[in-house]
C-alpha atoms as a PDB file:
ATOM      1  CA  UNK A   1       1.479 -10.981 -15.721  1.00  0.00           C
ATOM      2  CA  UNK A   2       4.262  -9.244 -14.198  1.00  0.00           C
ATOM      3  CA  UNK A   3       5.712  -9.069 -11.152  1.00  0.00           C
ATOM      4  CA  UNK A   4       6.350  -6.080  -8.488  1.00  0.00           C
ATOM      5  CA  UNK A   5       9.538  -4.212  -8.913  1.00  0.00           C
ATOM      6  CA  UNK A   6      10.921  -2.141  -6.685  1.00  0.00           C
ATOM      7  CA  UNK A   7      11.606   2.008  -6.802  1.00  0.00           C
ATOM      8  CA  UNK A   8      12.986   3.284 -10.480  1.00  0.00           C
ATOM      9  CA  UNK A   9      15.805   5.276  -9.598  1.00  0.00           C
ATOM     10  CA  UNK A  10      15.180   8.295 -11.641  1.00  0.00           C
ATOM     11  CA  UNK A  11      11.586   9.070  -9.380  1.00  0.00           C
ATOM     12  CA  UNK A  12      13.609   7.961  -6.749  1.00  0.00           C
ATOM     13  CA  UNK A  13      15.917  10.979  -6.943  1.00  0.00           C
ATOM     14  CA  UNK A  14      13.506  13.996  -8.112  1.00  0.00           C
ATOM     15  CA  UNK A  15      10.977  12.855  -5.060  1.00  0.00           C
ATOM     16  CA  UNK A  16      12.990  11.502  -2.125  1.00  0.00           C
ATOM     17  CA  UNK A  17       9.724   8.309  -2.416  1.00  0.00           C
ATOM     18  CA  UNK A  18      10.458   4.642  -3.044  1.00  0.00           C
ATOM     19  CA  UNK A  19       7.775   2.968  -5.520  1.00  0.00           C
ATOM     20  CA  UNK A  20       6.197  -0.453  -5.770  1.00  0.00           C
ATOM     21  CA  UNK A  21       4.468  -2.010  -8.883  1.00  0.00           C
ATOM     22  CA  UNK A  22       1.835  -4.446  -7.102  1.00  0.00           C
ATOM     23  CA  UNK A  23       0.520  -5.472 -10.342  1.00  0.00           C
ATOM     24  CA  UNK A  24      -0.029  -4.314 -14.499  1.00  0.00           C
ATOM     25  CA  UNK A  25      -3.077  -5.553 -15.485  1.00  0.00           C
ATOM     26  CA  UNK A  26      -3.861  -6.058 -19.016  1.00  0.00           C
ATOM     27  CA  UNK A  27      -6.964  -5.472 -20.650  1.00  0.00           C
ATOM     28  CA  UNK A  28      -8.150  -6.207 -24.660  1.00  0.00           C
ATOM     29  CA  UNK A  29     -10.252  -4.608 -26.990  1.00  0.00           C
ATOM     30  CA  UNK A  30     -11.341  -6.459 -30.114  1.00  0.00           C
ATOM     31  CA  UNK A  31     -11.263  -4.370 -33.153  1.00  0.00           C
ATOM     32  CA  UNK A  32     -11.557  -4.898 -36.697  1.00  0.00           C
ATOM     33  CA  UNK A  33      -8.611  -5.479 -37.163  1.00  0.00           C
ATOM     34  CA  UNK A  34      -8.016  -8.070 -33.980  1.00  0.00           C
ATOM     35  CA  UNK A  35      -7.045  -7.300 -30.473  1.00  0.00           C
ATOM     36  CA  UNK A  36      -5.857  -3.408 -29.066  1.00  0.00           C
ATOM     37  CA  UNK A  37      -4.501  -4.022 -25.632  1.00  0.00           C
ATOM     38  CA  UNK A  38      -4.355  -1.164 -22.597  1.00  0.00           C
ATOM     39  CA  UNK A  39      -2.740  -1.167 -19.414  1.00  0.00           C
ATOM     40  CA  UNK A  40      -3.426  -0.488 -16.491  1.00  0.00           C
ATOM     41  CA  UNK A  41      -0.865  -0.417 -13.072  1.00  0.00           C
ATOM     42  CA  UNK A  42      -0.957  -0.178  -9.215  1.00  0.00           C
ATOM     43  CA  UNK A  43       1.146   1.547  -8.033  1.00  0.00           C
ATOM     44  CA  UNK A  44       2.195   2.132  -3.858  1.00  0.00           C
ATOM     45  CA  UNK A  45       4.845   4.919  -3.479  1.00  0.00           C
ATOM     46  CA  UNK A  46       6.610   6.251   0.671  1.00  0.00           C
ATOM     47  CA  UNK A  47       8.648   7.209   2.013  1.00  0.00           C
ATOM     48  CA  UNK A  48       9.645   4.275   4.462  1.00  0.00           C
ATOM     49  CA  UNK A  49       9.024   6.532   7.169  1.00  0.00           C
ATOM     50  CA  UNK A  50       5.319   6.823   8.037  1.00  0.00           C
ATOM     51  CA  UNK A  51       3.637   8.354   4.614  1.00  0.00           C
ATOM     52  CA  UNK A  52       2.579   6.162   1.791  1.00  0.00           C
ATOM     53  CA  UNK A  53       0.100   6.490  -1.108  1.00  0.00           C
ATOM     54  CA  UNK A  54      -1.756   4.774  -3.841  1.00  0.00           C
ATOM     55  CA  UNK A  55      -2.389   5.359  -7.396  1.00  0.00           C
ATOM     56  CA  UNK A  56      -4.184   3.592 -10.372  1.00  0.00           C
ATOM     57  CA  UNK A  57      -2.622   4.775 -13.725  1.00  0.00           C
ATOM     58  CA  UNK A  58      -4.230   3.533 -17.062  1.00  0.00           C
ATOM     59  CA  UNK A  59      -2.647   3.898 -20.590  1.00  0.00           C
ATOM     60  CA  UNK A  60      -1.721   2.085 -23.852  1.00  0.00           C
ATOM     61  CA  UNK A  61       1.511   1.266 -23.007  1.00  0.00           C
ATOM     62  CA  UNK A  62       2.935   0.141 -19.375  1.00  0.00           C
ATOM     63  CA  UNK A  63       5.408   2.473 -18.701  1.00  0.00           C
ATOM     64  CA  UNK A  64       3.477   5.415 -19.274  1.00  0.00           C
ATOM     65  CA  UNK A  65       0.747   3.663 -17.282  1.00  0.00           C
ATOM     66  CA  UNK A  66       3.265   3.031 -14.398  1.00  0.00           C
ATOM     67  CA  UNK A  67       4.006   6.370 -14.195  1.00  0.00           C
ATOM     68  CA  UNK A  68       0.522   8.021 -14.388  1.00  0.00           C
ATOM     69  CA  UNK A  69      -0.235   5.742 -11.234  1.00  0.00           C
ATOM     70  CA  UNK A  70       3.173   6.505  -9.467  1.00  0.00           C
ATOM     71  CA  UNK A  71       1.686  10.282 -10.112  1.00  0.00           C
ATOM     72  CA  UNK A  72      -1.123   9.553  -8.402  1.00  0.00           C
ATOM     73  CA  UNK A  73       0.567   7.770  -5.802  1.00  0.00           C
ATOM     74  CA  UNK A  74       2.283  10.465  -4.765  1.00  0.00           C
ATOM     75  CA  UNK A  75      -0.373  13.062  -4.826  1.00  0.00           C
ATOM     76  CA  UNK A  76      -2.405  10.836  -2.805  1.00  0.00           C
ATOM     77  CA  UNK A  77      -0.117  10.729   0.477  1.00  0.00           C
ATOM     78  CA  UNK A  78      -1.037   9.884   3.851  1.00  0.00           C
ATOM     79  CA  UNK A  79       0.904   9.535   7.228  1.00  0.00           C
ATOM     80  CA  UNK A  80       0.735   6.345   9.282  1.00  0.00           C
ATOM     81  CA  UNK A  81       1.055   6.057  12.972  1.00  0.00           C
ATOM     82  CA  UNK A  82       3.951   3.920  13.730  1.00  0.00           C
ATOM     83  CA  UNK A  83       5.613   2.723  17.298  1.00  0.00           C
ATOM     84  CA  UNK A  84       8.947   2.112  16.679  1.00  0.00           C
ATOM     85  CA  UNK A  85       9.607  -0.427  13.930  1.00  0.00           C
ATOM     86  CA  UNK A  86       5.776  -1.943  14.053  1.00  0.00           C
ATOM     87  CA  UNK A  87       2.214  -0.562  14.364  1.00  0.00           C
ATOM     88  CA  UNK A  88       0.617   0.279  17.874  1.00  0.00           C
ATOM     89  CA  UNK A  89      -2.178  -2.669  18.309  1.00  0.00           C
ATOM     90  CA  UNK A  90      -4.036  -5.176  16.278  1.00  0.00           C
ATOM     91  CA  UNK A  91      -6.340  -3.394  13.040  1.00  0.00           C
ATOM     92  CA  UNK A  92      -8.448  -4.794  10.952  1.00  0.00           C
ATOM     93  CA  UNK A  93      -9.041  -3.108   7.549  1.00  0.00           C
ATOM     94  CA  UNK A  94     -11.785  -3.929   5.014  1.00  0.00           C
ATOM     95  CA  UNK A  95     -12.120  -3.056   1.329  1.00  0.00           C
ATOM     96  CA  UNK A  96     -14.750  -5.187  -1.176  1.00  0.00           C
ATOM     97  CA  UNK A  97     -14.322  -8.764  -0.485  1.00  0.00           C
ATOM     98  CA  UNK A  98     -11.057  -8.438   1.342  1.00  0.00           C
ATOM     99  CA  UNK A  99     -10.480  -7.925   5.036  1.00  0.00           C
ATOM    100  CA  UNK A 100      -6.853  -7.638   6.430  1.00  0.00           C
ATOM    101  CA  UNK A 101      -5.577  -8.108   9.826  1.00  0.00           C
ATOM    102  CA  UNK A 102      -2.341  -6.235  11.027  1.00  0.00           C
ATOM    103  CA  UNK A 103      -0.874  -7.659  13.982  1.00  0.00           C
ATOM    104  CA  UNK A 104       1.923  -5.968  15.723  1.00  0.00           C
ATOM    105  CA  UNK A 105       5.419  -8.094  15.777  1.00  0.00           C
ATOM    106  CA  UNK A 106       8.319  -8.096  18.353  1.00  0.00           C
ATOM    107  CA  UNK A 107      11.318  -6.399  17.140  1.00  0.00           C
ATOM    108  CA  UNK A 108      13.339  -8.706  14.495  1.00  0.00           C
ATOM    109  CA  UNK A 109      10.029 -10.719  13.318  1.00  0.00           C
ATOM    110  CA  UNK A 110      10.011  -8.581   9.571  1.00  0.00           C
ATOM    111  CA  UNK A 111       6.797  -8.264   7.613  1.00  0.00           C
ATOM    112  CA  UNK A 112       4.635 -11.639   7.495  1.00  0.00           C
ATOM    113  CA  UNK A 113       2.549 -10.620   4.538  1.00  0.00           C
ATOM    114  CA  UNK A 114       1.731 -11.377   0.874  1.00  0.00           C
ATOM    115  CA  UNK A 115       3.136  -9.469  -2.268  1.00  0.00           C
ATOM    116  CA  UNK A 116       0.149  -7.128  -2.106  1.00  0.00           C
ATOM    117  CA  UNK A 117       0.452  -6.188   1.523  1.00  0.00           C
ATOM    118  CA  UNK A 118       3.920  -6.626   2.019  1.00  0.00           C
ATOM    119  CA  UNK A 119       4.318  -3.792  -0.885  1.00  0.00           C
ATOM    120  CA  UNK A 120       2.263  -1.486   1.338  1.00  0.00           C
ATOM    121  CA  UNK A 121       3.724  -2.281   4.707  1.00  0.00           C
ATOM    122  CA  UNK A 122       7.308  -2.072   3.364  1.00  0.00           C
ATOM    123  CA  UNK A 123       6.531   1.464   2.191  1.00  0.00           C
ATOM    124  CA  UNK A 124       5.100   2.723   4.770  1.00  0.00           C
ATOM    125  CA  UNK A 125       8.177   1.833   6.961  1.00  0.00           C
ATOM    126  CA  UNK A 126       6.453  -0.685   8.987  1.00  0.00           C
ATOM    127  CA  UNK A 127       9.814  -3.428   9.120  1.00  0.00           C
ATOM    128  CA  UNK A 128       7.921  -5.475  11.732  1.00  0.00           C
ATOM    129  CA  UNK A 129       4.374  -6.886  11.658  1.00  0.00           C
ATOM    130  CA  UNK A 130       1.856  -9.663  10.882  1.00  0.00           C
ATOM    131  CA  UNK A 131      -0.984 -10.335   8.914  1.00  0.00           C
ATOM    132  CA  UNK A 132      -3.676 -12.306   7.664  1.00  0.00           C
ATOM    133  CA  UNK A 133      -6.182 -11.931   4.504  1.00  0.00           C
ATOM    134  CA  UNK A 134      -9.829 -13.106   4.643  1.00  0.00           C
ATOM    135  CA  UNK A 135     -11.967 -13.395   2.004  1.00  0.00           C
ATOM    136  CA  UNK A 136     -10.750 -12.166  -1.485  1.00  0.00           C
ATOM    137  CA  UNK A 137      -6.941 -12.038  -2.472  1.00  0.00           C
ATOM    138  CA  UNK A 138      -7.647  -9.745  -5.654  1.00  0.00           C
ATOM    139  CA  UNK A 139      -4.250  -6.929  -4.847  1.00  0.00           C
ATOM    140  CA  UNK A 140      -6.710  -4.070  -5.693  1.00  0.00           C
ATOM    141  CA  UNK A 141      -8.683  -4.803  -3.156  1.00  0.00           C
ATOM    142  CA  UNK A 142      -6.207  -6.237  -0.991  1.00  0.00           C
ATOM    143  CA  UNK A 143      -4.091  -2.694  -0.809  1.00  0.00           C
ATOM    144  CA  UNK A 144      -7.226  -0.773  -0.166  1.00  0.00           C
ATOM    145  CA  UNK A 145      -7.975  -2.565   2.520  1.00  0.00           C
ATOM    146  CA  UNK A 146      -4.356  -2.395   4.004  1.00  0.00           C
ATOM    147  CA  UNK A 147      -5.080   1.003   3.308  1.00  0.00           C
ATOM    148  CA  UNK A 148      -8.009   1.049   5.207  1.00  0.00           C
ATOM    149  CA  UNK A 149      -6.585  -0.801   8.238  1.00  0.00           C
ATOM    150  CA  UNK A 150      -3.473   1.682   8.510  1.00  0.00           C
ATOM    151  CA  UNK A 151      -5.450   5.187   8.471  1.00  0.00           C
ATOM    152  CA  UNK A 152      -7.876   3.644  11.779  1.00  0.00           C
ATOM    153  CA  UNK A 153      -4.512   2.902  13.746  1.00  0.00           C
ATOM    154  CA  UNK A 154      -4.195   5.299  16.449  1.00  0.00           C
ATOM    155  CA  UNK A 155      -1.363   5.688  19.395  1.00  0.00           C
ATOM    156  CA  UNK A 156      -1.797   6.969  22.820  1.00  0.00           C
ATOM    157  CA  UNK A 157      -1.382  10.695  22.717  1.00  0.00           C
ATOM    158  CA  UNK A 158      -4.046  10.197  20.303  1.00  0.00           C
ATOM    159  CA  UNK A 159      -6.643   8.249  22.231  1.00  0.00           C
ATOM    160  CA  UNK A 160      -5.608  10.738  24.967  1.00  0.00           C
ATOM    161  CA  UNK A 161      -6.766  13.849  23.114  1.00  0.00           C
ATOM    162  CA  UNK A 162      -9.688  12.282  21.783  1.00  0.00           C
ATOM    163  CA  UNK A 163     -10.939  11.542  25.022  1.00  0.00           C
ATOM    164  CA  UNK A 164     -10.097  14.134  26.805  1.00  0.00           C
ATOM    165  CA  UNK A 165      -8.434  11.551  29.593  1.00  0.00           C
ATOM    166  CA  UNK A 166      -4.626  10.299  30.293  1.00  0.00           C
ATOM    167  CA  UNK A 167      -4.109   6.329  30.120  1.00  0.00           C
ATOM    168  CA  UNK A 168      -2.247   4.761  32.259  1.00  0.00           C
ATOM    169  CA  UNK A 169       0.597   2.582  30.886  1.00  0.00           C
END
């Protein structure tokens, strides 16, 4: 199994976006003539600055599977709503089996989280926060749901606009 690895410095310069290999996953096909293995990577790619994206690349060989998902990654983009150097209030976000819980951290804390979600976080530029997984730990799932839990956070202006109303701080 291998591990995460952090941004390849050739995408790093031609897209200004750091990347994250959460996990390669291996899969086998038996043949007549034995085993024929395929690959198959997740990939997390930001900016460190509010946008981050997943992708799911799947080839014969890793690196061209790494890079079909850090393609896909990239095209898949979204902006995250950040207050200062950790998100606005508590989220929960739910994918499968897995639920995650984002907590917001006082400044200097860093990012409480396992490999899967700590890729994720990292990426997004969230350098402060906690969390907690429930239910299944599988990193597909567990990045979806991180996912999940960082497109429903929402800041004041926001809330304001939505409900037509001004909040008092």
């Amino acid at each position: 199994m291998a591990k995460g690895r952090s941004g390849s410095s050739d995408f790093k310069e031609s897209s200004g976006y750091d990347d994250n290999v959460v996990k390669v996953y291996r899969c086998a096909k038996v043949v007549k003539g034995g085993r024929r293995f395929s690959f198959a990577a997740l990939v997390v790619v930001g900016d460190r600055n509010g946008r981050v994206g997943l992708g799911y690349g799947k080839a014969n060989e890793v690196p061209q599977a790494v890079e079909k998902g850090r393609k896909q990654a990239s095209r898949s983009m979204r902006s995250v709503v950040l207050t200062g150097s950790s998100i606005p209030h508590t989220v929960m976000g739910k994918f499968g089996a897995s639920q995650v819980k984002l907590l917001p951290a006082s400044e200097g804390t860093g990012v409480i989280a396992g490999a899967s979600v700590r890729a994720v976080l990292e990426l997004a530029g969230v350098k402060d926060c906690l969390t907690k997984v429930y239910g299944s730990s599988s990193p597909k799932n567990l990045v979806k749901a991180t996912f999940a839990a960082l497109e429903s956070l929402r800041d004041r202006t926001m809330i304001e606009n939505l409900r037509g109303v001004s909040v008092a701080s």
